[in-house]
PDB file of N, CA and C in Angstrom:
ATOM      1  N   UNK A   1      78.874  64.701  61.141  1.00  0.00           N
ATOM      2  CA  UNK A   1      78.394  64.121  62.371  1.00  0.00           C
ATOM      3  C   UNK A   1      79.075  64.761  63.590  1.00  0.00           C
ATOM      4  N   UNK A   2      80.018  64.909  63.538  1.00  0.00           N
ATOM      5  CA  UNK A   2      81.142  65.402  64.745  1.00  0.00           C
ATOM      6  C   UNK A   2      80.670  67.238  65.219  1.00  0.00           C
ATOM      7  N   UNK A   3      79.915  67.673  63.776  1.00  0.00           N
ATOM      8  CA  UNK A   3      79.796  68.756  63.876  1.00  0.00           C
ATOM      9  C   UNK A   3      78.176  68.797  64.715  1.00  0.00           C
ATOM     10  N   UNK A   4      77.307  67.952  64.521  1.00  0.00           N
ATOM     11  CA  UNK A   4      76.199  67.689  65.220  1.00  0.00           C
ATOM     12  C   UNK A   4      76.286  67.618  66.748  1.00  0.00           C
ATOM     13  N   UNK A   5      77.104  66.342  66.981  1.00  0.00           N
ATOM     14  CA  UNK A   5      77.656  66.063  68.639  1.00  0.00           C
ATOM     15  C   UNK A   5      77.847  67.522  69.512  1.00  0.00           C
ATOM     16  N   UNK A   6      78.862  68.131  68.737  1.00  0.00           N
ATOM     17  CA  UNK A   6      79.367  69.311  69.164  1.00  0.00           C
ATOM     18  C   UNK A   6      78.056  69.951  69.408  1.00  0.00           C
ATOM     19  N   UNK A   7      77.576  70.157  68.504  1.00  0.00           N
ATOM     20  CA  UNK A   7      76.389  71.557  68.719  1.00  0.00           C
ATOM     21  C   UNK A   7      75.305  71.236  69.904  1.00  0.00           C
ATOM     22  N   UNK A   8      75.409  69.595  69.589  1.00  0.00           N
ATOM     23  CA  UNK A   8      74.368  69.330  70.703  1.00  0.00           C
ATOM     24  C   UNK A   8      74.996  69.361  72.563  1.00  0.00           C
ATOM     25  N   UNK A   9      76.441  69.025  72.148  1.00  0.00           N
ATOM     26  CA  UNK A   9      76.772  69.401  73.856  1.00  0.00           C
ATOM     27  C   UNK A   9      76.826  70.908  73.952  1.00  0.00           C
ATOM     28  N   UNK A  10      77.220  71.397  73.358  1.00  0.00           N
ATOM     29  CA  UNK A  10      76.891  73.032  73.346  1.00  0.00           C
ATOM     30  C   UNK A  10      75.278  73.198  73.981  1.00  0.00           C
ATOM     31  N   UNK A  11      73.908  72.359  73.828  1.00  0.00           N
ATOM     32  CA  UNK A  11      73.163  73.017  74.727  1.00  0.00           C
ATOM     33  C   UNK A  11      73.211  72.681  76.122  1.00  0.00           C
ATOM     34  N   UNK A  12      73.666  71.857  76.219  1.00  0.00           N
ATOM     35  CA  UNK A  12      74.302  71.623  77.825  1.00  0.00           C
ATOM     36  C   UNK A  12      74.931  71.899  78.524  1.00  0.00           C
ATOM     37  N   UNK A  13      75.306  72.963  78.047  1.00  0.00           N
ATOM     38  CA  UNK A  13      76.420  74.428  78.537  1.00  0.00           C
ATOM     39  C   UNK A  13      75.605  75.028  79.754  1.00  0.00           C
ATOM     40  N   UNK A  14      76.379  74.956  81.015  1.00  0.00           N
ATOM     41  CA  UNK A  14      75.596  76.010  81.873  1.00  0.00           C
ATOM     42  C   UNK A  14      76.431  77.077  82.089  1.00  0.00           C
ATOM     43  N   UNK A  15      76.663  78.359  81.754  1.00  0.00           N
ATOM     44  CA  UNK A  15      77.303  79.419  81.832  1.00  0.00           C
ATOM     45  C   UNK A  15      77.787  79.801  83.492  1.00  0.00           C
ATOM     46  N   UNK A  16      77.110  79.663  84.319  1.00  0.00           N
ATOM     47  CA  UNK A  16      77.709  79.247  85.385  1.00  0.00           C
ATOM     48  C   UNK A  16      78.342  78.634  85.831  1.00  0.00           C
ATOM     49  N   UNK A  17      79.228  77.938  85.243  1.00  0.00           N
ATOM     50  CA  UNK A  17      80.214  76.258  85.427  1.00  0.00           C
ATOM     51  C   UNK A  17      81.387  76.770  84.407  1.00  0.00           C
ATOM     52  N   UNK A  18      80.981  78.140  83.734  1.00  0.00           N
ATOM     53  CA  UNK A  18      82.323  78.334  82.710  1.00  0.00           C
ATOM     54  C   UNK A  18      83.682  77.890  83.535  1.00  0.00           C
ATOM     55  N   UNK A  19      83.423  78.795  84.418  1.00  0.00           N
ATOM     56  CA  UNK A  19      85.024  79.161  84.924  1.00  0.00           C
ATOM     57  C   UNK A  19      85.519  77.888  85.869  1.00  0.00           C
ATOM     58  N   UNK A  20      84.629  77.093  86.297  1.00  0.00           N
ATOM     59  CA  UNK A  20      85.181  75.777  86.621  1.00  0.00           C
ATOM     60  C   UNK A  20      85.699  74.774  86.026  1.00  0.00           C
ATOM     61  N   UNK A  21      84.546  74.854  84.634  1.00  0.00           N
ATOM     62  CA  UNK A  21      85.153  73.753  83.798  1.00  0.00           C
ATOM     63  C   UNK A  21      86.289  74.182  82.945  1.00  0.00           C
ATOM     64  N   UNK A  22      86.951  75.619  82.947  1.00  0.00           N
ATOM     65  CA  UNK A  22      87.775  76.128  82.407  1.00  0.00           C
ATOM     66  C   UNK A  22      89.273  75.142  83.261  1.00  0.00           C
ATOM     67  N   UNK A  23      89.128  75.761  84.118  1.00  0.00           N
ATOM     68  CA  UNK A  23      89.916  74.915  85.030  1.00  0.00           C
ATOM     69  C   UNK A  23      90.463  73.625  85.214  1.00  0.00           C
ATOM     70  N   UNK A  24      89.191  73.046  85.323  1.00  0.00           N
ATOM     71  CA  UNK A  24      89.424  71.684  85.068  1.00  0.00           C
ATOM     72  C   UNK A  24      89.914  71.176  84.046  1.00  0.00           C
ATOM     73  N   UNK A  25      89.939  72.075  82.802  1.00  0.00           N
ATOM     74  CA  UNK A  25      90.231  71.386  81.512  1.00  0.00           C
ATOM     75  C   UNK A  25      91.675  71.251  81.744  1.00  0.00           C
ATOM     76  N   UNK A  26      92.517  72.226  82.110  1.00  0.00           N
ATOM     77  CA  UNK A  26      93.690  71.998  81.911  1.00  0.00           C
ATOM     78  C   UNK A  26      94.243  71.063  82.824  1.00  0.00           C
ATOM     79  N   UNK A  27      94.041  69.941  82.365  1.00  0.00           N
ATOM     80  CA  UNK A  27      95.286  68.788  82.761  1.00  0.00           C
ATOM     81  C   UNK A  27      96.448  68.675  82.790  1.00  0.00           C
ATOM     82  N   UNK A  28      97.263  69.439  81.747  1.00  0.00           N
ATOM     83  CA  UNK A  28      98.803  69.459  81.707  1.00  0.00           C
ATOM     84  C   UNK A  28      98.946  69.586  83.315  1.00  0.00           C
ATOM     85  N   UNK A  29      98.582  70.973  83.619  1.00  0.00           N
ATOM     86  CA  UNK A  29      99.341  71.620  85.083  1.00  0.00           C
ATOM     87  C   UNK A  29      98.827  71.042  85.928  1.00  0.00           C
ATOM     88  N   UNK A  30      97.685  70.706  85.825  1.00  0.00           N
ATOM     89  CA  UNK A  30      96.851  69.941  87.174  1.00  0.00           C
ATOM     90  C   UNK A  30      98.031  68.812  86.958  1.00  0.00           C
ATOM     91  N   UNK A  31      98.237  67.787  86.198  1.00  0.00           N
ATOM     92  CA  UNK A  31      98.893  66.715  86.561  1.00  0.00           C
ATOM     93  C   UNK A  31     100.444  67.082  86.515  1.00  0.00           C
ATOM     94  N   UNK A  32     101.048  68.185  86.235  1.00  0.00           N
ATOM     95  CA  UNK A  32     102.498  68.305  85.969  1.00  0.00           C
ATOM     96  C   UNK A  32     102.663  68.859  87.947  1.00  0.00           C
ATOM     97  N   UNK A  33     101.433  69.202  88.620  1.00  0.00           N
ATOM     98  CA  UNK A  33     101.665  69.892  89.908  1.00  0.00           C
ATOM     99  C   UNK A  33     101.121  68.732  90.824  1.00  0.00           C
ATOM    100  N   UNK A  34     100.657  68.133  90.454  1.00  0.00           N
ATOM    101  CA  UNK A  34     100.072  66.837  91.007  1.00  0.00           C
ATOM    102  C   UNK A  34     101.627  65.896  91.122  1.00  0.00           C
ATOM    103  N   UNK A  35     102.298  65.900  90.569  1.00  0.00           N
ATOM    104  CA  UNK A  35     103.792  64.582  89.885  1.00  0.00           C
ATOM    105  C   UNK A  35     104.615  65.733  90.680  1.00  0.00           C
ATOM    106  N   UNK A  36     104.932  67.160  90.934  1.00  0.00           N
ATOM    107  CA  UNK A  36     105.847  67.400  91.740  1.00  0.00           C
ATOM    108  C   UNK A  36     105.759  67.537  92.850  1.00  0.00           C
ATOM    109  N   UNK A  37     104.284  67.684  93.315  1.00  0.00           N
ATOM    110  CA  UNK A  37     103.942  67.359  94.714  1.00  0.00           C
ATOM    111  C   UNK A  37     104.755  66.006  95.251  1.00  0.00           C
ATOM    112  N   UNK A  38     104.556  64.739  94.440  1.00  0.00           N
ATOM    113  CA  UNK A  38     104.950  63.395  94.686  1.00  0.00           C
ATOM    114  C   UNK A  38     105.796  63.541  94.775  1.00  0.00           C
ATOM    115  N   UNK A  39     107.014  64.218  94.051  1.00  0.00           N
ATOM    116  CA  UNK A  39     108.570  64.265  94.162  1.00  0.00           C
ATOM    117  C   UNK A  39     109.100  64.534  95.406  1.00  0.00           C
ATOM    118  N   UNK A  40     108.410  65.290  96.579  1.00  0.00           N
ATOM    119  CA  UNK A  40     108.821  65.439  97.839  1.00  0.00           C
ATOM    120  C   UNK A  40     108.532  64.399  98.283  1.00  0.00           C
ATOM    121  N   UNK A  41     107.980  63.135  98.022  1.00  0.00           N
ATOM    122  CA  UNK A  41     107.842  62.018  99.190  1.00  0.00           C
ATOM    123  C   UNK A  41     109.040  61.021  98.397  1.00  0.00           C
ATOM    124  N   UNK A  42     109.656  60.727  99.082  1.00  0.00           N
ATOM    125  CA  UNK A  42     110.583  59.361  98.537  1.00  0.00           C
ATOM    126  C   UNK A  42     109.586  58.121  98.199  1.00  0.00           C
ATOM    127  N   UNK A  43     108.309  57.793  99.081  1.00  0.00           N
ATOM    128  CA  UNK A  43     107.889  56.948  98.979  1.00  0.00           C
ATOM    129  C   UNK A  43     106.802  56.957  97.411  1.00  0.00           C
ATOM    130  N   UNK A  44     106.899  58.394  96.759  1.00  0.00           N
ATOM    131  CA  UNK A  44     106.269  58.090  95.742  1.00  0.00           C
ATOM    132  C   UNK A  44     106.981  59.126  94.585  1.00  0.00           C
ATOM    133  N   UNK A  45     107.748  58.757  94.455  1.00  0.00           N
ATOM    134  CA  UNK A  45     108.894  59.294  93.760  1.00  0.00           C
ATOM    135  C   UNK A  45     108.911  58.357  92.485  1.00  0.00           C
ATOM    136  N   UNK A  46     108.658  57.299  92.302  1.00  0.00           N
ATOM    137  CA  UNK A  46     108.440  56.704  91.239  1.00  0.00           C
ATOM    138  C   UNK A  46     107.466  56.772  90.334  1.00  0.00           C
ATOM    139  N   UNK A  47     106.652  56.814  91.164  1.00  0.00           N
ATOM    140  CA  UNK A  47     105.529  57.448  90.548  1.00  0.00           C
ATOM    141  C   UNK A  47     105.352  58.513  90.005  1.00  0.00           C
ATOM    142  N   UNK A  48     105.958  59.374  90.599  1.00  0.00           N
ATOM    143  CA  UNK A  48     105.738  60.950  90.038  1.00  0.00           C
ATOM    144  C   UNK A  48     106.591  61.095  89.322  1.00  0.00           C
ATOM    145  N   UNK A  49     107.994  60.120  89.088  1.00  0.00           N
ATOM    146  CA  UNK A  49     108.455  60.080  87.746  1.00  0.00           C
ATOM    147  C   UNK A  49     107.849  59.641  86.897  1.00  0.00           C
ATOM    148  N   UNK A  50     107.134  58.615  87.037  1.00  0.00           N
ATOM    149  CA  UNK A  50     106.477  57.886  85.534  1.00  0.00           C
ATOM    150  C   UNK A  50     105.421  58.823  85.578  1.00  0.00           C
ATOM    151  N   UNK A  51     104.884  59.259  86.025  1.00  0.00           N
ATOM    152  CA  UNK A  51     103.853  60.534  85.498  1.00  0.00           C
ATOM    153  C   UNK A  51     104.313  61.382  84.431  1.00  0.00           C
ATOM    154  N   UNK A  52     105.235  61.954  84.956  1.00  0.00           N
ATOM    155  CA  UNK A  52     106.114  63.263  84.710  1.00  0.00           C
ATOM    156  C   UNK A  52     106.522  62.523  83.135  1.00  0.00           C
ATOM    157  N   UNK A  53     107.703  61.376  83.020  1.00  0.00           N
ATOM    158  CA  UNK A  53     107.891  60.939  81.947  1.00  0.00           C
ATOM    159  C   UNK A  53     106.710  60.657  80.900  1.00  0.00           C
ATOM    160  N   UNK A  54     105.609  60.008  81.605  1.00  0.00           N
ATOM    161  CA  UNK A  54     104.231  59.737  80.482  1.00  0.00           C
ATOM    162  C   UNK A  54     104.160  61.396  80.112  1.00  0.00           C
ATOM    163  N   UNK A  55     104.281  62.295  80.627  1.00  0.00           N
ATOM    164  CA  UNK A  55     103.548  63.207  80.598  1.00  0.00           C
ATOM    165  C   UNK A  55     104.255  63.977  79.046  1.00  0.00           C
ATOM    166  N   UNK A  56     105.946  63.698  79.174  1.00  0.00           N
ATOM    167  CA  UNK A  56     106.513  64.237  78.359  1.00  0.00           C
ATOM    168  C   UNK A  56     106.829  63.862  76.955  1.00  0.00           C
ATOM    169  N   UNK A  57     106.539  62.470  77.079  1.00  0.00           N
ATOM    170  CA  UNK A  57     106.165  61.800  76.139  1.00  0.00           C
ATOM    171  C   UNK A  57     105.005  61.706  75.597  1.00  0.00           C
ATOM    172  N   UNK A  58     103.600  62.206  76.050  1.00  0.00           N
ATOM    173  CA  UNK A  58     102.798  62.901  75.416  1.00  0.00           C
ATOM    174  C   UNK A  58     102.328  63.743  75.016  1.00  0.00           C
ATOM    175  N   UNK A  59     103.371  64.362  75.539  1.00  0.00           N
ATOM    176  CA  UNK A  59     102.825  66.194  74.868  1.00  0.00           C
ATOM    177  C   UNK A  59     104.275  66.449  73.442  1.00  0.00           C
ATOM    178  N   UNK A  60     104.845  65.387  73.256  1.00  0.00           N
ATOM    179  CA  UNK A  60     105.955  65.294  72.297  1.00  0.00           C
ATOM    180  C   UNK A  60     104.912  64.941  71.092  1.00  0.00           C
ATOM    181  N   UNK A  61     104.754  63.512  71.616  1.00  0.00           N
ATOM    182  CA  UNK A  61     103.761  62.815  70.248  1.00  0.00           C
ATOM    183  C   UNK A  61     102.536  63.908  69.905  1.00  0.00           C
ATOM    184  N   UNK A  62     101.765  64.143  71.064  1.00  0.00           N
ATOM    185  CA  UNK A  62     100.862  65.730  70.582  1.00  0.00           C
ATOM    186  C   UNK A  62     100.683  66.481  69.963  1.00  0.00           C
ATOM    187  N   UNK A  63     102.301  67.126  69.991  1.00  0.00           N
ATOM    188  CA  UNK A  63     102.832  68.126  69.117  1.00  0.00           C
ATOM    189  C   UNK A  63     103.042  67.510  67.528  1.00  0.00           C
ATOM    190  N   UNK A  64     103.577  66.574  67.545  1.00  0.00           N
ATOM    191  CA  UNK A  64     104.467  65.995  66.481  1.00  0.00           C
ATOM    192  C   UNK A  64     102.821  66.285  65.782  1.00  0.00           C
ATOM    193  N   UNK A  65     102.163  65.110  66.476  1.00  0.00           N
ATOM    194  CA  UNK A  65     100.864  64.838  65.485  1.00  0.00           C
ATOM    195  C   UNK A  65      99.566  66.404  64.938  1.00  0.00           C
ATOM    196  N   UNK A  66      99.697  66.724  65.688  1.00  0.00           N
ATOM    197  CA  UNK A  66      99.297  68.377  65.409  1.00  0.00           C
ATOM    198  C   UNK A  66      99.755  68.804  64.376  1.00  0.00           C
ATOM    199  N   UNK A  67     101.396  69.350  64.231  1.00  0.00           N
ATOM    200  CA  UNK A  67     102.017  69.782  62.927  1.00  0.00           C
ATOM    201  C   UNK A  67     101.139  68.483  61.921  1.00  0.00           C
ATOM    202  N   UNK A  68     101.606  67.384  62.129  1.00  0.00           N
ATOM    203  CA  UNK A  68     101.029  66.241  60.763  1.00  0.00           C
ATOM    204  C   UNK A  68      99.756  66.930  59.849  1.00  0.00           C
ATOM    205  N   UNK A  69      98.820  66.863  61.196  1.00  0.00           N
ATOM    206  CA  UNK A  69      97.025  66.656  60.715  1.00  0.00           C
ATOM    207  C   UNK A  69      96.892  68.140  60.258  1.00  0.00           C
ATOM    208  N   UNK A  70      97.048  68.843  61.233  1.00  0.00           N
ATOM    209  CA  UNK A  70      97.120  70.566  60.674  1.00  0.00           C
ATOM    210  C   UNK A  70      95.575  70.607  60.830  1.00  0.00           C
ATOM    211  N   UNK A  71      94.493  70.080  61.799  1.00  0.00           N
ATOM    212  CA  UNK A  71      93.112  70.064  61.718  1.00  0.00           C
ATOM    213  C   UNK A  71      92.807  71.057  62.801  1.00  0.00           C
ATOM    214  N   UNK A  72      91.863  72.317  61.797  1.00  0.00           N
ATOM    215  CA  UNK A  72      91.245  73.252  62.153  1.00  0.00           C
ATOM    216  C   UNK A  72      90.893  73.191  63.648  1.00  0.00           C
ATOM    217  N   UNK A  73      90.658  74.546  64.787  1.00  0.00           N
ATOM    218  CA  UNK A  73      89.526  74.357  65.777  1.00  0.00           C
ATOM    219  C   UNK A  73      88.337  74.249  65.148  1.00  0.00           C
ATOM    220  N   UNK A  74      87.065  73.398  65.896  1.00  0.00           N
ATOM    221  CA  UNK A  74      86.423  73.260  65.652  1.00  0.00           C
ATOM    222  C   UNK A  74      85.080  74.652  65.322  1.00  0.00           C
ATOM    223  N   UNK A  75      85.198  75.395  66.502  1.00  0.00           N
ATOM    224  CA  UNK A  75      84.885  76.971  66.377  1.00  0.00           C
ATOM    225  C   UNK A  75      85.047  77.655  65.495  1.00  0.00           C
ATOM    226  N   UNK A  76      85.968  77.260  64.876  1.00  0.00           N
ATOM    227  CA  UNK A  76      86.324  78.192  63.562  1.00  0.00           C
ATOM    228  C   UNK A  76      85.695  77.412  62.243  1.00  0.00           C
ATOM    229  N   UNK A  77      85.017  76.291  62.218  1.00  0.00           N
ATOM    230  CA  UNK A  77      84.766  75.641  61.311  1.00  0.00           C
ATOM    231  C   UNK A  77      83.222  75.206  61.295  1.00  0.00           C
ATOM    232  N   UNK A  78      82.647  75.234  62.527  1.00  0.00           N
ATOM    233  CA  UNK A  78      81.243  74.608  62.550  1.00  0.00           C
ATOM    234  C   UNK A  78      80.432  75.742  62.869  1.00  0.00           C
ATOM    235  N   UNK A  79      79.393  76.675  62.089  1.00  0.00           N
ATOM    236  CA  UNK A  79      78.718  77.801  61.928  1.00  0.00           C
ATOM    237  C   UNK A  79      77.906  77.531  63.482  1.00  0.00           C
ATOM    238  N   UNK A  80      78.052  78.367  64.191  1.00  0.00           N
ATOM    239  CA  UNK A  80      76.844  78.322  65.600  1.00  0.00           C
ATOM    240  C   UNK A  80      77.533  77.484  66.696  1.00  0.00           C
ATOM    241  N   UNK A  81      78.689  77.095  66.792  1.00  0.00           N
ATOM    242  CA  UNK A  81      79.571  76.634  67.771  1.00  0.00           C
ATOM    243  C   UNK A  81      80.220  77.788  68.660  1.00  0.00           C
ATOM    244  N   UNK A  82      80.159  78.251  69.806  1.00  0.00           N
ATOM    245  CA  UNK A  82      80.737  79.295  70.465  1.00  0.00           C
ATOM    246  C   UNK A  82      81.679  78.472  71.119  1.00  0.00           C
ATOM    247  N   UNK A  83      82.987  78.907  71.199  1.00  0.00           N
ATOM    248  CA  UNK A  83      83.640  78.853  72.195  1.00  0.00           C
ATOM    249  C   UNK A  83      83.873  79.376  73.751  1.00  0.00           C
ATOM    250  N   UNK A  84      84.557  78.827  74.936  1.00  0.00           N
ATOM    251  CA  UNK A  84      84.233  79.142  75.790  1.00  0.00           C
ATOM    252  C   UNK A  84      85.779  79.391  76.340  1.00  0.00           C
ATOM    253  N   UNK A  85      86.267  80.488  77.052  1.00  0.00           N
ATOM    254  CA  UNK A  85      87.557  80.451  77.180  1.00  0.00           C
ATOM    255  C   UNK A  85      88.416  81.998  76.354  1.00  0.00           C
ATOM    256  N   UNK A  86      89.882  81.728  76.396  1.00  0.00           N
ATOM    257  CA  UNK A  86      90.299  82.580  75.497  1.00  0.00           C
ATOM    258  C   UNK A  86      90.622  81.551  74.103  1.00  0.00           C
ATOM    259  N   UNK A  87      91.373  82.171  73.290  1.00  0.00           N
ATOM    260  CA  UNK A  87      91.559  81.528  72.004  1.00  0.00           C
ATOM    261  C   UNK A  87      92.767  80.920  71.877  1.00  0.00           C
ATOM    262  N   UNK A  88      92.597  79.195  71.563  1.00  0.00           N
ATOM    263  CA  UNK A  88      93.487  78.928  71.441  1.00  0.00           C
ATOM    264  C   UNK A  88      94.323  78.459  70.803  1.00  0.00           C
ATOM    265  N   UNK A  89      95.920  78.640  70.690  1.00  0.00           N
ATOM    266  CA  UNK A  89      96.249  78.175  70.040  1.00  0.00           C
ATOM    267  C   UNK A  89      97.088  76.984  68.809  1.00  0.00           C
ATOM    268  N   UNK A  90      97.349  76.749  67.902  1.00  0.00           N
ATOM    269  CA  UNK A  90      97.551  75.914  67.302  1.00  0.00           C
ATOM    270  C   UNK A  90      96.454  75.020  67.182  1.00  0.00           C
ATOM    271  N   UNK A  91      96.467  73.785  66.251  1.00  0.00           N
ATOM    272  CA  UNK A  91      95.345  72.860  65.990  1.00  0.00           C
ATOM    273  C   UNK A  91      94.798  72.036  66.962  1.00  0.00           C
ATOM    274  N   UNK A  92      93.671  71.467  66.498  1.00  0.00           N
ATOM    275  CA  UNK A  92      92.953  70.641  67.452  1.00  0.00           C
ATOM    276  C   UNK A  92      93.202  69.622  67.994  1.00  0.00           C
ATOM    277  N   UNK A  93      93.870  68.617  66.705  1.00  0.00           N
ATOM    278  CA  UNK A  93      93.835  67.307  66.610  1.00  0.00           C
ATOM    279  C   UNK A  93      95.103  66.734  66.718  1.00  0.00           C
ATOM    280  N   UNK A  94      95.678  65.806  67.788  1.00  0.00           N
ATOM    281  CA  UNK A  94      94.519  65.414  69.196  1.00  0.00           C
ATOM    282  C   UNK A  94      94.678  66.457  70.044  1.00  0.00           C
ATOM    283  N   UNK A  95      93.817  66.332  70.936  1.00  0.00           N
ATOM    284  CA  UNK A  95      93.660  66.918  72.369  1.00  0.00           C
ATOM    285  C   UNK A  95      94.985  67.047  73.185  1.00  0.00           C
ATOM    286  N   UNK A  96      95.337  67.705  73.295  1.00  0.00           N
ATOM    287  CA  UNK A  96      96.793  67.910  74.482  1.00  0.00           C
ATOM    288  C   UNK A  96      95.987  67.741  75.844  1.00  0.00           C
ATOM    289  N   UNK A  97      94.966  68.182  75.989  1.00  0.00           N
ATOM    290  CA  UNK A  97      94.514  68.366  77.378  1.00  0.00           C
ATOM    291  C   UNK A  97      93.813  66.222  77.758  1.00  0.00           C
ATOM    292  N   UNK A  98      93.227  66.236  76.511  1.00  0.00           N
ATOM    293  CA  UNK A  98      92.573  64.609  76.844  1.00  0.00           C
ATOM    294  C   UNK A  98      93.887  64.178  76.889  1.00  0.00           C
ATOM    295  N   UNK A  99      95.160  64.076  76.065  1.00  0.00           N
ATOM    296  CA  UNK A  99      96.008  63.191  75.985  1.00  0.00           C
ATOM    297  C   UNK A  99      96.828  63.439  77.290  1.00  0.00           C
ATOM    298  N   UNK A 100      97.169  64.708  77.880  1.00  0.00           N
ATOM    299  CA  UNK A 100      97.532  64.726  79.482  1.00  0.00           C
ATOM    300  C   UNK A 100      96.942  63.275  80.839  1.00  0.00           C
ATOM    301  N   UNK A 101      95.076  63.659  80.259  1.00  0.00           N
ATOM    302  CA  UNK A 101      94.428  63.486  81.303  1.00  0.00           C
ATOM    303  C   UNK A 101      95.104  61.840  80.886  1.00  0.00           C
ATOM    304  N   UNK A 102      94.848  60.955  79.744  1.00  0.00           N
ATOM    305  CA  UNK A 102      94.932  60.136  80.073  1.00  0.00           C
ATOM    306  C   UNK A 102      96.503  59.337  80.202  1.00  0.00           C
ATOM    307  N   UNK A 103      97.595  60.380  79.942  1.00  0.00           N
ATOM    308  CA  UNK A 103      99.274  60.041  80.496  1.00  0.00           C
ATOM    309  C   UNK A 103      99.051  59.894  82.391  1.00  0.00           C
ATOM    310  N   UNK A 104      98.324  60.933  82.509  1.00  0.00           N
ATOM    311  CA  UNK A 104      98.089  60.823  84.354  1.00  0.00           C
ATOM    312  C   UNK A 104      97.601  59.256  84.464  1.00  0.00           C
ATOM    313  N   UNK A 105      96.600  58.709  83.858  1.00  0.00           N
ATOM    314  CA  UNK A 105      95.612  58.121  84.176  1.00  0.00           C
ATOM    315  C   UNK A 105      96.365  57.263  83.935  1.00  0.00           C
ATOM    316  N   UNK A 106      97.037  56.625  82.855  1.00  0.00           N
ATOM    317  CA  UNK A 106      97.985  55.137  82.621  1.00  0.00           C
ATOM    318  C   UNK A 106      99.145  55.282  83.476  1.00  0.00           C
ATOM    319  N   UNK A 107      99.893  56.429  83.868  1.00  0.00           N
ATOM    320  CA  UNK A 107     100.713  56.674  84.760  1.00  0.00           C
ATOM    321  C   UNK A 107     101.028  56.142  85.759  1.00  0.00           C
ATOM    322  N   UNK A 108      99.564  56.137  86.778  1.00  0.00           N
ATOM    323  CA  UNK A 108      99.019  55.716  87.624  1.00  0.00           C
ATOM    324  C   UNK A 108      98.102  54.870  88.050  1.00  0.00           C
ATOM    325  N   UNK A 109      97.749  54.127  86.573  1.00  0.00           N
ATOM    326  CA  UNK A 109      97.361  52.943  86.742  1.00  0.00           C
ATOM    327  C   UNK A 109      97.609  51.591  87.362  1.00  0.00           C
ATOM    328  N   UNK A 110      98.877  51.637  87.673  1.00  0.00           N
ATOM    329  CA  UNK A 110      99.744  50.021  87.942  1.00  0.00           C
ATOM    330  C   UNK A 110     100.184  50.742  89.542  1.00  0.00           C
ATOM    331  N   UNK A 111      99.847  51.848  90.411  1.00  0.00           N
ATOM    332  CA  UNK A 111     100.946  52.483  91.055  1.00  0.00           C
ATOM    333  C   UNK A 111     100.446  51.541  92.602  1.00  0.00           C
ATOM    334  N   UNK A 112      99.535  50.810  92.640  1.00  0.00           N
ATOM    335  CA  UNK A 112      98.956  50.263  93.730  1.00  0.00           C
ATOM    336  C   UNK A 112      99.264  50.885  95.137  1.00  0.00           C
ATOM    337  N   UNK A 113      98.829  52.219  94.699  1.00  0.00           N
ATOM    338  CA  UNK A 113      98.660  52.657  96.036  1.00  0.00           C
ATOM    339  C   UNK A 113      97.844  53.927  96.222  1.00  0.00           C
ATOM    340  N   UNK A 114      97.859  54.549  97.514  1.00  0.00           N
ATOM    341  CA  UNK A 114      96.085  55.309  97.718  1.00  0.00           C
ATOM    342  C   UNK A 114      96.080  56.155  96.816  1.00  0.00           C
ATOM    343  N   UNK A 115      96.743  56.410  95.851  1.00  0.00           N
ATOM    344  CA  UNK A 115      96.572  57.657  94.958  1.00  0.00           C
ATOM    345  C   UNK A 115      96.051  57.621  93.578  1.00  0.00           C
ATOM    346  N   UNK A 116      95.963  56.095  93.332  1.00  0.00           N
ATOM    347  CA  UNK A 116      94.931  55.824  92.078  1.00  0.00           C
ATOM    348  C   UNK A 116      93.583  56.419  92.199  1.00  0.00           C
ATOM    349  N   UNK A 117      92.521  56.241  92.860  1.00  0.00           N
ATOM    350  CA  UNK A 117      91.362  56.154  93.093  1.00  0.00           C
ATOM    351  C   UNK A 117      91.400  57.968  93.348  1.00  0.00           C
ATOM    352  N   UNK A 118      92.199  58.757  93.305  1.00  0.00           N
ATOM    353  CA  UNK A 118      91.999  59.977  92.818  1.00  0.00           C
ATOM    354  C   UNK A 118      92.012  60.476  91.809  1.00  0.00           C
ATOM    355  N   UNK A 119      93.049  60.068  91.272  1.00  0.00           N
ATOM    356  CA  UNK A 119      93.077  60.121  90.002  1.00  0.00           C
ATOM    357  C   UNK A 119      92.441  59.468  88.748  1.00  0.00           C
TER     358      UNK A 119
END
């Protein structure tokens, strides 16, 4: 089934959007440059620690769980799946980049102030 999903967002690929959505994918740096921006304001310095800390604490568990599962890219496993990008590496499972987006996102969930609603 997972291999279906895939193939089918694959036709919704617009080759013109590569290099944006390339971009966008990477969350680590977007949010690791996003949390040191904050570090210059005193007034949100807490915040951009608990970012920074969610952040490091999920790319720990990430890792850990990666070595565990040892689960293939998907590209390399589902016949007619192209990848988009360079090649990358180590396993799939989980997402470093989803598990970033959502350390930002709980990070800054409780931070009640104007910088949620960007993030």
């Amino acid at each position: 089934m997972n291999a279906q999903i895939l193939l089918w967002f694959q036709t919704l690929r617009q080759p013109s959007l590569n290099d944006l959505v390339l971009c966008f994918t990477n969350t680590i740096w977007i949010a690791t440059a996003f949390a040191a921006v904050l570090l210059c304001f005193r007034k949100t310095r807490s915040l951009a620690l608990r970012v920074l800390l969610g952040l490091a604490l999920t790319m720990v568990c990430s890792t850990f769980l990666k070595a565990l599962f040892q689960e293939p890219r998907p590209f390399l496993t589902i016949p007619g799946l192209q990848r988009v990008g360079p090649i990358p590496g180590g396993s799939s499972f989980p997402s470093s980049h989803t598990a970033a987006a959502f350390a930002l996102f709980w990070g800054t969930l409780f931070a009640k102030n104007r910088w949620w609603p960007l993030v």
